[in-house]
PDB file of N, CA and C in Angstrom:
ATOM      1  N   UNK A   1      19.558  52.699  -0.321  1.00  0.00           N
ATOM      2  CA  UNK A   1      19.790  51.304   0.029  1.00  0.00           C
ATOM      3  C   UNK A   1      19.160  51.032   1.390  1.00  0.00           C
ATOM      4  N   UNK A   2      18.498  49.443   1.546  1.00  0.00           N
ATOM      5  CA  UNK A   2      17.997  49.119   2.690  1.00  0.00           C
ATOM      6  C   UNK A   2      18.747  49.060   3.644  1.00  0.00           C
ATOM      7  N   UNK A   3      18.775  49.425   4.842  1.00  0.00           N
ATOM      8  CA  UNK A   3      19.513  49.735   5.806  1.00  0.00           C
ATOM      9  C   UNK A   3      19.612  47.956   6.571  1.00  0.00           C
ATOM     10  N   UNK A   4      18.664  47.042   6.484  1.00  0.00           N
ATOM     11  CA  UNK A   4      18.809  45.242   6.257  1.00  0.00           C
ATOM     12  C   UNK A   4      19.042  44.781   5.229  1.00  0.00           C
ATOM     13  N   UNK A   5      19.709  43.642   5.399  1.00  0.00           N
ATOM     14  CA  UNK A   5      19.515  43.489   3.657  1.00  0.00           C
ATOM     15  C   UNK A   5      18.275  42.522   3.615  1.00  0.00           C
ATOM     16  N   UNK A   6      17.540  42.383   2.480  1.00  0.00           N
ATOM     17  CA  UNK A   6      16.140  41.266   1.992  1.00  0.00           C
ATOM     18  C   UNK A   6      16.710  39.881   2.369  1.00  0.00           C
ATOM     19  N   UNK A   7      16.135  39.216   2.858  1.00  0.00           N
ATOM     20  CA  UNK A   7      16.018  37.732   3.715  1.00  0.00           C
ATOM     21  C   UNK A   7      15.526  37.189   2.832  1.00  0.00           C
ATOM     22  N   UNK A   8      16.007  35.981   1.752  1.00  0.00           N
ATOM     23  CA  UNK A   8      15.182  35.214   1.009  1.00  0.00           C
ATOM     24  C   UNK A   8      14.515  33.951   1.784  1.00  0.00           C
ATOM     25  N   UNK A   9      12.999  34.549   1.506  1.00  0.00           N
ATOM     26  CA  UNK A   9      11.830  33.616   1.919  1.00  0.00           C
ATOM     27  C   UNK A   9      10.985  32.806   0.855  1.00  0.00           C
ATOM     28  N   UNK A  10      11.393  31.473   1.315  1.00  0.00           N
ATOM     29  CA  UNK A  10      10.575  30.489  -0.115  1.00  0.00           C
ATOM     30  C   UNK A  10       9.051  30.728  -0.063  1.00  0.00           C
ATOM     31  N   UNK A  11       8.770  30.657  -1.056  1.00  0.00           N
ATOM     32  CA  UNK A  11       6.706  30.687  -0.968  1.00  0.00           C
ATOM     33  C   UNK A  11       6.131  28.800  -1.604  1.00  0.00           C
ATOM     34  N   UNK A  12       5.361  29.273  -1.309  1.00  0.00           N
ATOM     35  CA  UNK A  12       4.493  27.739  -1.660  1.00  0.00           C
ATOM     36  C   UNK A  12       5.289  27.309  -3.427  1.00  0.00           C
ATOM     37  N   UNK A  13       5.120  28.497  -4.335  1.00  0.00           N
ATOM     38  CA  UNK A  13       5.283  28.418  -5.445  1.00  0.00           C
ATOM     39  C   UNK A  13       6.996  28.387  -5.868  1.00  0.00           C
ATOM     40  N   UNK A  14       8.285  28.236  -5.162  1.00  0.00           N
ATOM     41  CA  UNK A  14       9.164  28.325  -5.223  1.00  0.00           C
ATOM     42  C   UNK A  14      10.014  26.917  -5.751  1.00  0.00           C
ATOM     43  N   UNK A  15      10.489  26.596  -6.542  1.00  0.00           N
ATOM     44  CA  UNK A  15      11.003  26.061  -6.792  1.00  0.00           C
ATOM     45  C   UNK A  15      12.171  25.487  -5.922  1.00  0.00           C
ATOM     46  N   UNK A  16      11.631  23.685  -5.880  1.00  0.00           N
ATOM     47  CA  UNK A  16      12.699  23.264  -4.661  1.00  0.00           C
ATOM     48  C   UNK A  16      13.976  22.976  -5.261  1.00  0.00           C
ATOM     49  N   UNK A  17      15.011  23.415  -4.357  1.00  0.00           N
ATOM     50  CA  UNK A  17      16.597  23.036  -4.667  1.00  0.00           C
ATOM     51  C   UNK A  17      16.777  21.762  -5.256  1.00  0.00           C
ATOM     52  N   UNK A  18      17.747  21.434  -6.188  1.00  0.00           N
ATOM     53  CA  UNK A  18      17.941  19.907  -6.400  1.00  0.00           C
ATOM     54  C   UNK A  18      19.613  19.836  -5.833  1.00  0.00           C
ATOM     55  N   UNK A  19      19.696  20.288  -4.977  1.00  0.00           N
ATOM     56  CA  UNK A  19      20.753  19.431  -4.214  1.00  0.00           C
ATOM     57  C   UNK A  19      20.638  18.634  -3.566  1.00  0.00           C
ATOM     58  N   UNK A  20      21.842  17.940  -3.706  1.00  0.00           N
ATOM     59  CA  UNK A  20      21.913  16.213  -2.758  1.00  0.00           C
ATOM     60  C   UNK A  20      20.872  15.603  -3.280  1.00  0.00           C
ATOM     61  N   UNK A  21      19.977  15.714  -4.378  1.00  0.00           N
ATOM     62  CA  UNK A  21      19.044  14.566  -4.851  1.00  0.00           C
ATOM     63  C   UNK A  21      19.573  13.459  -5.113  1.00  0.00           C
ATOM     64  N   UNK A  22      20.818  13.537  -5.912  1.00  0.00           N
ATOM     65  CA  UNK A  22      21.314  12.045  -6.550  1.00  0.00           C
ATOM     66  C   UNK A  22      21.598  11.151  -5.092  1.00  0.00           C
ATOM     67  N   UNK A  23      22.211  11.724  -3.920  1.00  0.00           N
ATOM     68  CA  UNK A  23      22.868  11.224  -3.056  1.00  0.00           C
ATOM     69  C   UNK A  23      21.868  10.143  -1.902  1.00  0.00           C
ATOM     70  N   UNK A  24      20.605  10.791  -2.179  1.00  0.00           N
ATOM     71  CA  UNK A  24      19.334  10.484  -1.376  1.00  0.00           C
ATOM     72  C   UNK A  24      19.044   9.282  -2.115  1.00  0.00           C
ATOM     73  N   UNK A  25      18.983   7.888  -1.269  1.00  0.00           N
ATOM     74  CA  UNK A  25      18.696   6.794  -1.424  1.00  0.00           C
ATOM     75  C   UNK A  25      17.447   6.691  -1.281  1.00  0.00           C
ATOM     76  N   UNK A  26      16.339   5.848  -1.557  1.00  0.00           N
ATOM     77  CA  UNK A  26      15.446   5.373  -0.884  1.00  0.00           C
ATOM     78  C   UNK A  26      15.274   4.060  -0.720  1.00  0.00           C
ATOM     79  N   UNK A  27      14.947   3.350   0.419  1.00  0.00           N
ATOM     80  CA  UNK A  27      14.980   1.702   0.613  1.00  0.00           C
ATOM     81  C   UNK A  27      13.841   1.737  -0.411  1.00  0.00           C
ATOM     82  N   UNK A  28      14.081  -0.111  -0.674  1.00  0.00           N
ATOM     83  CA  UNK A  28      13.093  -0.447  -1.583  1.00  0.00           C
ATOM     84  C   UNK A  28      12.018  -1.175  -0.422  1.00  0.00           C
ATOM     85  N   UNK A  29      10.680  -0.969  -1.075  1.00  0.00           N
ATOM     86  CA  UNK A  29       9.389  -1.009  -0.416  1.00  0.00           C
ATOM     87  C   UNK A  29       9.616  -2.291   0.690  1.00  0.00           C
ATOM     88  N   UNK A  30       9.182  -2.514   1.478  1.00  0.00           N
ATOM     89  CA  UNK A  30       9.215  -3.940   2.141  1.00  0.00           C
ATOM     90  C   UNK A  30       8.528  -4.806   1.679  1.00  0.00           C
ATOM     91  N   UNK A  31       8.019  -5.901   1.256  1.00  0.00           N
ATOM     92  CA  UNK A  31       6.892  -6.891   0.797  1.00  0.00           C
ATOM     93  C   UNK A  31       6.086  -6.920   2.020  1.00  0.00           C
ATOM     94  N   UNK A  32       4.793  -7.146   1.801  1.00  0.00           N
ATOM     95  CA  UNK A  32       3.969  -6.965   3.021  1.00  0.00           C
ATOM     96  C   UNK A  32       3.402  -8.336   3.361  1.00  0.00           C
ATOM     97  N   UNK A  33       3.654  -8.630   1.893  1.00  0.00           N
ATOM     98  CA  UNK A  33       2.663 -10.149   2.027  1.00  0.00           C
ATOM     99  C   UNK A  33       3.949 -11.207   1.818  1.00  0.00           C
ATOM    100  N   UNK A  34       4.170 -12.691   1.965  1.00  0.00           N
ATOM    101  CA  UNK A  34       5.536 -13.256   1.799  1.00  0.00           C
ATOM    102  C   UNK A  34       5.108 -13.794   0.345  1.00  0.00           C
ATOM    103  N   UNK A  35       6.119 -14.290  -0.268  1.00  0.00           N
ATOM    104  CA  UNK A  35       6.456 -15.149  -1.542  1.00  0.00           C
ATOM    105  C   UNK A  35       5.085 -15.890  -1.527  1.00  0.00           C
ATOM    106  N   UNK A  36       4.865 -17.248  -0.277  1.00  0.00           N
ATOM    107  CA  UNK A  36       4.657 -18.552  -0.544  1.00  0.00           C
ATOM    108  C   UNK A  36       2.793 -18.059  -0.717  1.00  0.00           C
ATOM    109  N   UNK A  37       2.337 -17.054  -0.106  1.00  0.00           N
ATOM    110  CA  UNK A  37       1.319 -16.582   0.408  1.00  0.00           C
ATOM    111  C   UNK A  37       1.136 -15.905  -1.523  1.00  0.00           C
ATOM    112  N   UNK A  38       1.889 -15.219  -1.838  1.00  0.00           N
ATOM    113  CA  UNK A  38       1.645 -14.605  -3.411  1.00  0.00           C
ATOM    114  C   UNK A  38       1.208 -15.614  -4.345  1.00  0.00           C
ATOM    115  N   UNK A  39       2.241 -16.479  -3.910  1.00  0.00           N
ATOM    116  CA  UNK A  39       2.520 -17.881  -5.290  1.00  0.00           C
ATOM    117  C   UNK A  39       1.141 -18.285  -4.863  1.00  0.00           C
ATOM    118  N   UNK A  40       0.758 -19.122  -3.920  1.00  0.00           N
ATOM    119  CA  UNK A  40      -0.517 -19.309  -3.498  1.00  0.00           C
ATOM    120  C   UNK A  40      -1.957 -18.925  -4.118  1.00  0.00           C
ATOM    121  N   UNK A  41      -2.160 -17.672  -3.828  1.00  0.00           N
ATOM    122  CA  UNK A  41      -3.083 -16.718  -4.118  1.00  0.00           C
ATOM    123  C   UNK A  41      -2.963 -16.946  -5.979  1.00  0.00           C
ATOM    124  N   UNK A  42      -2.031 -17.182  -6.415  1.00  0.00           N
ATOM    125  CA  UNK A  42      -2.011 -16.583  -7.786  1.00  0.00           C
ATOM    126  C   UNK A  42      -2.371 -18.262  -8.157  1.00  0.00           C
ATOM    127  N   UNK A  43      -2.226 -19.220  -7.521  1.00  0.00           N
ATOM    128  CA  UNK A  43      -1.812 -20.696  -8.138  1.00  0.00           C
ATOM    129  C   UNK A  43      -3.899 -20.949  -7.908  1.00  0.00           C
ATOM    130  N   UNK A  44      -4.349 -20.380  -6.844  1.00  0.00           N
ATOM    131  CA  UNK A  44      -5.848 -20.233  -6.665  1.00  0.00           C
ATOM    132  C   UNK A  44      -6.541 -19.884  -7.810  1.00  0.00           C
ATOM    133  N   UNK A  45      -6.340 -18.508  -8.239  1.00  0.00           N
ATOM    134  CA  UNK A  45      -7.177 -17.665  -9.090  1.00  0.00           C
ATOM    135  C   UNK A  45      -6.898 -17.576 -10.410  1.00  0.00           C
ATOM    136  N   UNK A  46      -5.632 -17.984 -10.573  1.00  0.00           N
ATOM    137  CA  UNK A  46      -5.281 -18.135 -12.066  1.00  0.00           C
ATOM    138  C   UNK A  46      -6.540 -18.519 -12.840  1.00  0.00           C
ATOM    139  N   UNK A  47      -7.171 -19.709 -12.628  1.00  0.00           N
ATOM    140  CA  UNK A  47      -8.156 -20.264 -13.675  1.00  0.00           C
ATOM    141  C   UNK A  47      -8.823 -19.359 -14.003  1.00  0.00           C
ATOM    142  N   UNK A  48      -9.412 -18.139 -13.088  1.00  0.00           N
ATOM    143  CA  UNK A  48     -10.646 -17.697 -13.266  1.00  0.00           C
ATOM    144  C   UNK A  48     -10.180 -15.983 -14.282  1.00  0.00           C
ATOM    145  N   UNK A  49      -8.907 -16.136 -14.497  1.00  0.00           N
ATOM    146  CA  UNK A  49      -8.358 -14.914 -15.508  1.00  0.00           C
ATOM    147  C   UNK A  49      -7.868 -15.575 -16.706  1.00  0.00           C
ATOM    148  N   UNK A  50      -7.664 -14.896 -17.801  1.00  0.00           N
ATOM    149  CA  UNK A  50      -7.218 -15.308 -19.121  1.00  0.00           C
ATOM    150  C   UNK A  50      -5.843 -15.207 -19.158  1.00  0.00           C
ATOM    151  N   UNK A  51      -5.728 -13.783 -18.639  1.00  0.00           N
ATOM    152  CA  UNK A  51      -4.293 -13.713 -18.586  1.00  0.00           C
ATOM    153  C   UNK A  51      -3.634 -14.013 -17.048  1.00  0.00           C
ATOM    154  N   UNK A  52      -1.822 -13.975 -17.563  1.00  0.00           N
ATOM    155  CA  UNK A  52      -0.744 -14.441 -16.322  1.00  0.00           C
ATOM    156  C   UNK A  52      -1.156 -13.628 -15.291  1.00  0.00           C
ATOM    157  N   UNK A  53      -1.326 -13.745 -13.875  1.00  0.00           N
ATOM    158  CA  UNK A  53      -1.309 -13.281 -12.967  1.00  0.00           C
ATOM    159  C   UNK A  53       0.023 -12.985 -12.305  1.00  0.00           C
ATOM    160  N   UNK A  54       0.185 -11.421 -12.146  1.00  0.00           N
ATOM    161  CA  UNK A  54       1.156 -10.479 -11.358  1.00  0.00           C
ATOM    162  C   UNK A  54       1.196 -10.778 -10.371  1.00  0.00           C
ATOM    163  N   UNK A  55       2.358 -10.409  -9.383  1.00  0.00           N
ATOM    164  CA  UNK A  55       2.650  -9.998  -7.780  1.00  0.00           C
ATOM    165  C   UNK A  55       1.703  -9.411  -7.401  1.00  0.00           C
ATOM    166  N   UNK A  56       1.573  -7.789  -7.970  1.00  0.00           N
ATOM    167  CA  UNK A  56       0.650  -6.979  -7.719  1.00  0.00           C
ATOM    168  C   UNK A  56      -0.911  -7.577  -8.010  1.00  0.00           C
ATOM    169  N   UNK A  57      -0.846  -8.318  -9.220  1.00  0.00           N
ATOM    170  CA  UNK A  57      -2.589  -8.893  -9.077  1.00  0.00           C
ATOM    171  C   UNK A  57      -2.875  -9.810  -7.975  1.00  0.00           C
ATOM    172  N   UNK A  58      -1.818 -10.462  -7.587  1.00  0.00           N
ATOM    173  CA  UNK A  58      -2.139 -11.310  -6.329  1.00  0.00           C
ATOM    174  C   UNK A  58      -2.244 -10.706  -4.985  1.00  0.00           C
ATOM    175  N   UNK A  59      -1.372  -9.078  -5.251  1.00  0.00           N
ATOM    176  CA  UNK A  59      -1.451  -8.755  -3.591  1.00  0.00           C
ATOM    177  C   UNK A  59      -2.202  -8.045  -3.856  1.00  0.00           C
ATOM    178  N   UNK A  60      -3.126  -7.181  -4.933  1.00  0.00           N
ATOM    179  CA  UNK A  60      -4.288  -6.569  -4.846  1.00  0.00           C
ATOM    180  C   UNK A  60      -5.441  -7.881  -4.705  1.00  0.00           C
ATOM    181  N   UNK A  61      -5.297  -8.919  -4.707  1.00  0.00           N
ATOM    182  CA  UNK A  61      -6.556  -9.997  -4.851  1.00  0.00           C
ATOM    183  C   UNK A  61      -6.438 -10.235  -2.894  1.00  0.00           C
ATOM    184  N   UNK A  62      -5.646 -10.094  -2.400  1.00  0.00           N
ATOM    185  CA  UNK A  62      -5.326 -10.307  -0.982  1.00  0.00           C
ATOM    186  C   UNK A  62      -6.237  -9.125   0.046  1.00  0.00           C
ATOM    187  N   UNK A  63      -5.232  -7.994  -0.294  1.00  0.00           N
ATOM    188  CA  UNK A  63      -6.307  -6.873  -0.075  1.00  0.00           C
ATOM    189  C   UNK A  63      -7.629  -7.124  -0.187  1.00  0.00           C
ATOM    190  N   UNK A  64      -8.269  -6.962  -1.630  1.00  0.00           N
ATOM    191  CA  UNK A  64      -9.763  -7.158  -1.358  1.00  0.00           C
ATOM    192  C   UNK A  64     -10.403  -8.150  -0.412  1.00  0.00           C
ATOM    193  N   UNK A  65      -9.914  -9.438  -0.406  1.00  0.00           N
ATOM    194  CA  UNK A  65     -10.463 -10.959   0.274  1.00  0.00           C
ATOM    195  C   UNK A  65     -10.555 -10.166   2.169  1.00  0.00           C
ATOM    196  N   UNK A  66      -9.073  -9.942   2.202  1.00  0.00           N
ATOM    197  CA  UNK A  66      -9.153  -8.875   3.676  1.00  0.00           C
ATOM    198  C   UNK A  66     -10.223  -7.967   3.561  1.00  0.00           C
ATOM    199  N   UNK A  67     -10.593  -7.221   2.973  1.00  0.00           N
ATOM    200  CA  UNK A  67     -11.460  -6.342   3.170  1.00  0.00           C
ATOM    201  C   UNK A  67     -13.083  -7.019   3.379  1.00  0.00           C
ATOM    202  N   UNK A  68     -12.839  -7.685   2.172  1.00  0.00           N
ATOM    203  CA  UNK A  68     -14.409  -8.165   2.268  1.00  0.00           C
ATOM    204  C   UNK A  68     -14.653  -8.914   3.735  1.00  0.00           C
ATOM    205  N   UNK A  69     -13.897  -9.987   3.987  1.00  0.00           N
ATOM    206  CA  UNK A  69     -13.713 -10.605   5.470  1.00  0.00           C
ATOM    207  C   UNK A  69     -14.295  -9.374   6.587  1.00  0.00           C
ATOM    208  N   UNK A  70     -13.630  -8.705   6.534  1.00  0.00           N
ATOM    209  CA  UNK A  70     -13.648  -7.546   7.847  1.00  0.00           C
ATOM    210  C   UNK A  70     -14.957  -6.688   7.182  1.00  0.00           C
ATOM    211  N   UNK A  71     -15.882  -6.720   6.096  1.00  0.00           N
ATOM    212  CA  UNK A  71     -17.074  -6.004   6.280  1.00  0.00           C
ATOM    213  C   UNK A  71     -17.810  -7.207   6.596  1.00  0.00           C
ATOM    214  N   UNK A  72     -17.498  -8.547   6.229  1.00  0.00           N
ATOM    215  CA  UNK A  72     -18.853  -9.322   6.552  1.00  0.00           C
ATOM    216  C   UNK A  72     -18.976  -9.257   8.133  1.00  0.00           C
ATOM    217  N   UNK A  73     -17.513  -9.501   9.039  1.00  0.00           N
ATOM    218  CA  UNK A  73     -17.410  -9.628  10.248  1.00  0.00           C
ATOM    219  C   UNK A  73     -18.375  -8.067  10.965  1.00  0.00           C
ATOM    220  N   UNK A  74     -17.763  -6.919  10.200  1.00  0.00           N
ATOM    221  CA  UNK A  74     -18.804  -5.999  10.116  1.00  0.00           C
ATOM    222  C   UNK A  74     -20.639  -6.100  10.051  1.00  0.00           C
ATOM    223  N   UNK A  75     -21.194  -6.683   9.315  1.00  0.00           N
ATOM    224  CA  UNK A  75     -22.253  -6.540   9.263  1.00  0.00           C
ATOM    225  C   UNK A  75     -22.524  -7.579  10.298  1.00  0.00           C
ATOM    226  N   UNK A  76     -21.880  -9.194  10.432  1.00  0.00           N
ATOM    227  CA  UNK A  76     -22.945  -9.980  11.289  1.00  0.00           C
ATOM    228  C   UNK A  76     -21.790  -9.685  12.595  1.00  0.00           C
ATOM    229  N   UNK A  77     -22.027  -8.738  13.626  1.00  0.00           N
ATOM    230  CA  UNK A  77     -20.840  -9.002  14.509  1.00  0.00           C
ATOM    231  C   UNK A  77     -21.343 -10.095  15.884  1.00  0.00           C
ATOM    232  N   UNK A  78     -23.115 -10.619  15.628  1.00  0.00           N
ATOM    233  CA  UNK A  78     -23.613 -11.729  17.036  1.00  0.00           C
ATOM    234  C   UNK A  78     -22.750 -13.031  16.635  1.00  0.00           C
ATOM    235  N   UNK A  79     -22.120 -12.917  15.560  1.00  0.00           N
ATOM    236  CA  UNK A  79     -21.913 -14.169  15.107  1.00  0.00           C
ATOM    237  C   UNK A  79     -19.935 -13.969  15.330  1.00  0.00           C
ATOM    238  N   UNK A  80     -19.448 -13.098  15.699  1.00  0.00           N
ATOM    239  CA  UNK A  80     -18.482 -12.652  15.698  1.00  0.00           C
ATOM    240  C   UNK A  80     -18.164 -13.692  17.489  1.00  0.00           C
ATOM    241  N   UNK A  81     -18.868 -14.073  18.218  1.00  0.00           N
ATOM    242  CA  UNK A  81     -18.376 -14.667  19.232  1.00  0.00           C
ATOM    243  C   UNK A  81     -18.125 -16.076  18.943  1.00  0.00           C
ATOM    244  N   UNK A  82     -18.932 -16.530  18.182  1.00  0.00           N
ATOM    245  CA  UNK A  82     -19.721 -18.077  17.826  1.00  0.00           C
ATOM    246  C   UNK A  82     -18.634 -18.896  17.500  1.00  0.00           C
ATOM    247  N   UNK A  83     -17.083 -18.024  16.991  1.00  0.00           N
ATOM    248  CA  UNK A  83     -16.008 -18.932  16.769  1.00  0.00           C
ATOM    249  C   UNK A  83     -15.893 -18.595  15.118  1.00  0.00           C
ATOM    250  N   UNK A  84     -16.544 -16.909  14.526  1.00  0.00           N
ATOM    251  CA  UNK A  84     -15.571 -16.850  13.259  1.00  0.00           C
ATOM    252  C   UNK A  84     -14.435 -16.414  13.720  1.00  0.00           C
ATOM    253  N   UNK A  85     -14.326 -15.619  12.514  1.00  0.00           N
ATOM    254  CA  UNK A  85     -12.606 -14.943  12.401  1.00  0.00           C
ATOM    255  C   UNK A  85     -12.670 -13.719  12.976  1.00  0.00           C
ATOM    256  N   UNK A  86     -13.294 -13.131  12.879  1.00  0.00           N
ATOM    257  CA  UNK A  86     -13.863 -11.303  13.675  1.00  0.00           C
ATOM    258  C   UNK A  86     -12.822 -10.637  12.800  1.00  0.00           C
ATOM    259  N   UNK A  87     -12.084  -9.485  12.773  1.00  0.00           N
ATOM    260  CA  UNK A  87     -11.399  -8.890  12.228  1.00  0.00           C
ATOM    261  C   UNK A  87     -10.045  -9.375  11.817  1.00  0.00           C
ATOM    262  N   UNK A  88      -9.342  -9.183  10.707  1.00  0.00           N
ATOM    263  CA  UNK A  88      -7.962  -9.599  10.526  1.00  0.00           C
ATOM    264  C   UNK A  88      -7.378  -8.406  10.343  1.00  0.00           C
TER     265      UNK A  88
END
């Protein structure tokens, strides 16, 4: 017999405990974008889809519009003083 006893050490491959899982809450996501700003966006673009437009299709249609904004401000930035928007 070992004169220590063996120390159980987890490895990468170890299977995690499921205790206290049920007890572990998680908040629900925050909205990033508001209601009036969704309804909006969706009351815009509707025409140009067949089908109903989602939350998520409106806050992924938000995202992109942001993005594209901030590469154009990207590519022309002499024009970035002149009184556009420059980055959002």
């Amino acid at each position: 017999m070992a004169k220590y006893p063996r120390r159980y050490r987890p490895r990468w491959d170890s299977p995690m405990p499921s205790a206290n899982t049920d007890r572990v809450k998680t908040p629900p996501p925050r909205p990033r974008h508001s209601r009036e700003l969704l309804d909006e966006t969706k009351q815009v673009w509707q025409p140009y889809y067949a089908r109903e437009l989602t939350d998520e299709d409106a806050r992924e249609i938000i995202e992109n519009m942001i993005e594209f904004v901030n590469l154009m401000a990207d590519l022309h930035p002499e024009e970035e003083s002149g009184g556009s928007l420059g980055r959002i």
